[in-house]
C-alpha atoms as a PDB file:
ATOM      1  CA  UNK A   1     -77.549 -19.623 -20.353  1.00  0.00           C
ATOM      2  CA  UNK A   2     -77.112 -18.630 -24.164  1.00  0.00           C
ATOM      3  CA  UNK A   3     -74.582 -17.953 -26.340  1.00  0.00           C
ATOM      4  CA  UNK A   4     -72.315 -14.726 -25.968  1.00  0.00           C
ATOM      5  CA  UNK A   5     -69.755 -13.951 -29.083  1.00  0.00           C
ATOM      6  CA  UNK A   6     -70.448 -17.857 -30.746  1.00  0.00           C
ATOM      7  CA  UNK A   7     -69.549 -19.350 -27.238  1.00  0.00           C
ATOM      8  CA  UNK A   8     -71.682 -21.282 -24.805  1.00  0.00           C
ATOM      9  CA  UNK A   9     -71.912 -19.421 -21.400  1.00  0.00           C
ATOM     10  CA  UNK A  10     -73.682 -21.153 -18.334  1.00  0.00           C
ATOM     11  CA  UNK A  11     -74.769 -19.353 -15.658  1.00  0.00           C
ATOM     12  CA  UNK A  12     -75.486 -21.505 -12.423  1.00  0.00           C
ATOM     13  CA  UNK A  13     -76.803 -18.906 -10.662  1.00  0.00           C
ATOM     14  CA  UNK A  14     -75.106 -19.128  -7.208  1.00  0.00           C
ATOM     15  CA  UNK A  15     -71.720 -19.761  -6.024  1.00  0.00           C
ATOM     16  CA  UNK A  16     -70.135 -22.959  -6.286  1.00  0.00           C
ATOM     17  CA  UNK A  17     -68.750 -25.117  -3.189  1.00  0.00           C
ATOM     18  CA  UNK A  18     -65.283 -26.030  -3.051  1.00  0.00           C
ATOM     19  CA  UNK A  19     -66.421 -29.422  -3.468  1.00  0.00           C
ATOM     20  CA  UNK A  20     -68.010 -28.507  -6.644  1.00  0.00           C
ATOM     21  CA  UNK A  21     -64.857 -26.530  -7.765  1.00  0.00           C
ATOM     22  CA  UNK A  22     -62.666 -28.906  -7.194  1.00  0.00           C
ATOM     23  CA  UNK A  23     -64.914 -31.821  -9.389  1.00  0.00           C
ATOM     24  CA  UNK A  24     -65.200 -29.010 -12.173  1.00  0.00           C
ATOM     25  CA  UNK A  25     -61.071 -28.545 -11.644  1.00  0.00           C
ATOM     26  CA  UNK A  26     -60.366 -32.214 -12.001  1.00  0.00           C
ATOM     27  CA  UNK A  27     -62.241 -32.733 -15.325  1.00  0.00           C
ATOM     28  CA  UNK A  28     -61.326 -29.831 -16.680  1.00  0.00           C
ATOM     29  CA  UNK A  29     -58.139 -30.105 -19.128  1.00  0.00           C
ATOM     30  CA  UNK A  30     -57.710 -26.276 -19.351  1.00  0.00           C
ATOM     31  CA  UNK A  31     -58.371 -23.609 -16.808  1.00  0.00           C
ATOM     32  CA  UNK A  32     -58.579 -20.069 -18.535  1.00  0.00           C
ATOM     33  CA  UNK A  33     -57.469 -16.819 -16.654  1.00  0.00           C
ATOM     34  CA  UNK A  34     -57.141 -14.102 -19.221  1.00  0.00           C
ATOM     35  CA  UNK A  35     -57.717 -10.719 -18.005  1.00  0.00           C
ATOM     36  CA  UNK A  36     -55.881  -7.720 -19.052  1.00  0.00           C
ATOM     37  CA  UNK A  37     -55.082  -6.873 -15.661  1.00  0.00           C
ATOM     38  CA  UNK A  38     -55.398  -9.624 -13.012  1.00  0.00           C
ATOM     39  CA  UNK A  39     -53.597 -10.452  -9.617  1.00  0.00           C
ATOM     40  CA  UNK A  40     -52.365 -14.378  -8.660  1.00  0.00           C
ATOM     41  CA  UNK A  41     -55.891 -15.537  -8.069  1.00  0.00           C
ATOM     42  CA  UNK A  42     -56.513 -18.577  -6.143  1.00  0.00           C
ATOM     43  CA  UNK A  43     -58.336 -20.185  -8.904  1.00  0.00           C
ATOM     44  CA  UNK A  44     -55.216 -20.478 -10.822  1.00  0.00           C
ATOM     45  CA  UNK A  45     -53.806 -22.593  -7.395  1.00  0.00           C
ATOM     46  CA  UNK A  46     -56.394 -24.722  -7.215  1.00  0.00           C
ATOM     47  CA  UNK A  47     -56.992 -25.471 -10.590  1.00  0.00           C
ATOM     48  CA  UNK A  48     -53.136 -26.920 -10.934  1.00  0.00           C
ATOM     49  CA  UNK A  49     -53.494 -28.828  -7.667  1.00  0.00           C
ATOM     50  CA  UNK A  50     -56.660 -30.556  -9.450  1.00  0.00           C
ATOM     51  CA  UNK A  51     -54.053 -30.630 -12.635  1.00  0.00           C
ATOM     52  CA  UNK A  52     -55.663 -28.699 -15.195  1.00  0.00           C
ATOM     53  CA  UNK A  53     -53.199 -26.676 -17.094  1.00  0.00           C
ATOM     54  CA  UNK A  54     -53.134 -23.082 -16.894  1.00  0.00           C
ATOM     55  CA  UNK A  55     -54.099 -20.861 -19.994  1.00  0.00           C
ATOM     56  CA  UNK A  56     -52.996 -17.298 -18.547  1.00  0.00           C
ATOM     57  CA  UNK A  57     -52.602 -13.464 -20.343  1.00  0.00           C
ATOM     58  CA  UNK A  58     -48.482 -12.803 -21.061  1.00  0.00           C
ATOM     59  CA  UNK A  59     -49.532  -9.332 -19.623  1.00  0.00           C
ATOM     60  CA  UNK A  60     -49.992 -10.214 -15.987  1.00  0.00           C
ATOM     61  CA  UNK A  61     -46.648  -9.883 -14.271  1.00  0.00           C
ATOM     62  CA  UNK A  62     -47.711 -11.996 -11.136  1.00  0.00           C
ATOM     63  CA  UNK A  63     -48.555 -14.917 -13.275  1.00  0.00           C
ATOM     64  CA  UNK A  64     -44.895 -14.345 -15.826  1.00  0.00           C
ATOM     65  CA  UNK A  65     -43.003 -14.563 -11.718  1.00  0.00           C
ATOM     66  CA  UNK A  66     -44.999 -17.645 -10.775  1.00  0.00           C
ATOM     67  CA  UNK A  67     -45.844 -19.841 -13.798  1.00  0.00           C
ATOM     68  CA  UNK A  68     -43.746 -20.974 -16.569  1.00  0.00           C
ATOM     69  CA  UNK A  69     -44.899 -20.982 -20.046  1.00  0.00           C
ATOM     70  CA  UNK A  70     -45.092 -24.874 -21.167  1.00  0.00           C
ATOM     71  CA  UNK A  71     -45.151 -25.809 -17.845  1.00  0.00           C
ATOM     72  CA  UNK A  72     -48.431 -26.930 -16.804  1.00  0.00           C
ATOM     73  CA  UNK A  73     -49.074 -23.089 -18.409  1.00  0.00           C
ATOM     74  CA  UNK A  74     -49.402 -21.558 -21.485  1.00  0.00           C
ATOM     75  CA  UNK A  75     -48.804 -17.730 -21.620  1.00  0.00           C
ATOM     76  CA  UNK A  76     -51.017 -15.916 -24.692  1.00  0.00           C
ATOM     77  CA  UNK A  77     -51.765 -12.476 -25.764  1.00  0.00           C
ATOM     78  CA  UNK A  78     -54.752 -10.595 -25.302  1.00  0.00           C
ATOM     79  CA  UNK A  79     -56.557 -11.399 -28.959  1.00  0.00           C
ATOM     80  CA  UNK A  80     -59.150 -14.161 -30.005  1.00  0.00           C
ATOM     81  CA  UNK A  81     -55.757 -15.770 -32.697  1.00  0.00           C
ATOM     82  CA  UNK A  82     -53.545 -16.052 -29.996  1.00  0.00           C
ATOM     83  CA  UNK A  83     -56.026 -17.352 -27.437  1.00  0.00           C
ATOM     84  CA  UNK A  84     -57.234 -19.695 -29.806  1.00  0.00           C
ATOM     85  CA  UNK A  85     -53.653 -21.009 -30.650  1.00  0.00           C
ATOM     86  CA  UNK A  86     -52.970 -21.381 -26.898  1.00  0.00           C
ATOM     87  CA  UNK A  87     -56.136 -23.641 -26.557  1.00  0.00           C
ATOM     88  CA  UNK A  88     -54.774 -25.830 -29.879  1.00  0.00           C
ATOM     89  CA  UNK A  89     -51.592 -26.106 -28.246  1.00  0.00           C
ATOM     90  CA  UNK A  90     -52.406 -27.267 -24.923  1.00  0.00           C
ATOM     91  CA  UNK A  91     -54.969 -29.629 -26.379  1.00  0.00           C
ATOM     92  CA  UNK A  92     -52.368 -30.939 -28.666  1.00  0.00           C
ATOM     93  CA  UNK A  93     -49.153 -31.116 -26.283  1.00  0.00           C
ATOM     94  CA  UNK A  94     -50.971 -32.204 -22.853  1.00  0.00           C
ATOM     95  CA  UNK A  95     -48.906 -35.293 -21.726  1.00  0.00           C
ATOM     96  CA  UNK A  96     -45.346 -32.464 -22.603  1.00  0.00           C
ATOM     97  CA  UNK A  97     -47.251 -29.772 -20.254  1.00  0.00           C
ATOM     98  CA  UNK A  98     -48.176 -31.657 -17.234  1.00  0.00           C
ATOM     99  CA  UNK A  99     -44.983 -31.769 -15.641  1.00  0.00           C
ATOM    100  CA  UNK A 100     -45.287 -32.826 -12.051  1.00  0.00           C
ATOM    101  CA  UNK A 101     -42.074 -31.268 -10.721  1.00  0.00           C
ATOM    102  CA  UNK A 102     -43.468 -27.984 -11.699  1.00  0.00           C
ATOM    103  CA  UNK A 103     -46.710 -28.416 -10.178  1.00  0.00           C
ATOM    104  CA  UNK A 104     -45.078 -29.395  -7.155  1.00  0.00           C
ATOM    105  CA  UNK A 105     -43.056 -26.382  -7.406  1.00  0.00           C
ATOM    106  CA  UNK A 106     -46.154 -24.252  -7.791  1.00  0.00           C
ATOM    107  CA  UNK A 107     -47.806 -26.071  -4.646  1.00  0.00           C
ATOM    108  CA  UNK A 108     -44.721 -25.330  -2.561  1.00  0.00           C
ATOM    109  CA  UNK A 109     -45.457 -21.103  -3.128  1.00  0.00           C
ATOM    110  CA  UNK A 110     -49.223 -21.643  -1.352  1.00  0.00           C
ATOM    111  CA  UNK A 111     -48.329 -24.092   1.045  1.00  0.00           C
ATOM    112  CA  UNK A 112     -49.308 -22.199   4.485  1.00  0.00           C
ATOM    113  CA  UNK A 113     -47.430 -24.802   6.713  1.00  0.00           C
ATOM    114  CA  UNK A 114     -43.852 -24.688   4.464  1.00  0.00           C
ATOM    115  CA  UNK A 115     -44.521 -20.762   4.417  1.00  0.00           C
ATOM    116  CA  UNK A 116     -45.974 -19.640   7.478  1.00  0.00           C
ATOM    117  CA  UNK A 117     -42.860 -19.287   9.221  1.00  0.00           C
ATOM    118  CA  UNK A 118     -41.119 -16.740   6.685  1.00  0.00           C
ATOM    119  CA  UNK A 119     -44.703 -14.921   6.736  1.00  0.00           C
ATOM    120  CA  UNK A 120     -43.980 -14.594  10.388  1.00  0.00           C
ATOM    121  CA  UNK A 121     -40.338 -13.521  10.380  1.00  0.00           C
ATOM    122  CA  UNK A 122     -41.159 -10.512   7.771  1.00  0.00           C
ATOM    123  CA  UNK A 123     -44.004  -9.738  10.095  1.00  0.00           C
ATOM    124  CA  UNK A 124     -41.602  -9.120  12.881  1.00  0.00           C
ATOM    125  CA  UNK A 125     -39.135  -7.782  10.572  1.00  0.00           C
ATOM    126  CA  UNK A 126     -41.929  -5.093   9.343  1.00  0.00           C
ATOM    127  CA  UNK A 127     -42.590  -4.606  13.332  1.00  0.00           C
ATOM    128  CA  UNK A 128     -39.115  -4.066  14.556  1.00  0.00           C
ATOM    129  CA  UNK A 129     -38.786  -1.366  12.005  1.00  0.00           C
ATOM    130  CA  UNK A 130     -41.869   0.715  12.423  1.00  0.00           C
ATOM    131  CA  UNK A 131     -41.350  -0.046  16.871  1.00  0.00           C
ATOM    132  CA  UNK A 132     -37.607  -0.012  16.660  1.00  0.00           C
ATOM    133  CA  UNK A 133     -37.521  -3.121  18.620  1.00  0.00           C
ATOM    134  CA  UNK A 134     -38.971  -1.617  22.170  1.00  0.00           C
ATOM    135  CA  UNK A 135     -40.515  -4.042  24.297  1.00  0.00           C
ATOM    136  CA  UNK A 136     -42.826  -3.759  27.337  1.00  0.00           C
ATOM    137  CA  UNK A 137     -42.938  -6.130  30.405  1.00  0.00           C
ATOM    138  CA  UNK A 138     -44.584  -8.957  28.545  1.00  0.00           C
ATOM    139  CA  UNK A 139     -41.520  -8.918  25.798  1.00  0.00           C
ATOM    140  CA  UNK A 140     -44.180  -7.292  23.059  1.00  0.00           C
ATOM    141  CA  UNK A 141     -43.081  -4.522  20.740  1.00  0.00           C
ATOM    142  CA  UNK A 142     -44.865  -1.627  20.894  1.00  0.00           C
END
């Protein structure tokens, strides 16, 4: 614990549960993801589920495909002003940025049972192509 550039950091010293991450998600207004160079983490997921809005670097292209900006999102730059203005403006437009259909919409790109059956076509799609669709006795590629 201390204080690291005039903010309070907290170390807890272990990994949280889900459990705990989910509590933390649900009280937390804003959920902060701002690194220069970051893939779509599941943090981000969860933390809309739980309905904390999103404050997310305009330089990731994974989050500018998935998330819109002033929908349970705000997109900043990379600089203390601009993340500072993206904390005043979620704080100060909350009820505008929580927009359900979006989350919903958001939800819908995780959701393993909607999903898993285009995750299995491309699979034999990606299959066919490198076996060129030979099968042995059993019917299996390969």
């Amino acid at each position: 614990m201390g204080k690291m550039r005039g903010i309070e950091v907290v170390d807890l010293g272990r990994i949280l549960t889900p459990e705990e991450m989910a509590e933390i998600y649900n009280i937390s207004t804003i959920t902060p993801n701002i690194s220069k160079a970051d893939d779509l983490g599941r943090s981000t997921f969860e933390a809309i589920a739980c309905g904390s809005i999103l404050l997310l670097s305009k330089n990731s292209g994974p989050y500018r495909e998935v998330f819109r900006d002033g929908k349970y999102c705000k997109l900043v730059e990379l600089n203390a002003e601009d993340i500072a203005q993206g904390i005043e403006h979620i704080l100060n437009n909350i009820d505008s940025l929580k927009d359900e259909e979006e989350r919903l919409r958001i939800m819908n790109i995780v959701n393993w049972e909607k999903n898993k059956s285009k995750i299995i076509e491309c699979i034999k799609e990606l299959i066919e192509k490198k076996y060129g669709g030979e099968r042995n006795d059993r019917g299996e590629t390969g």
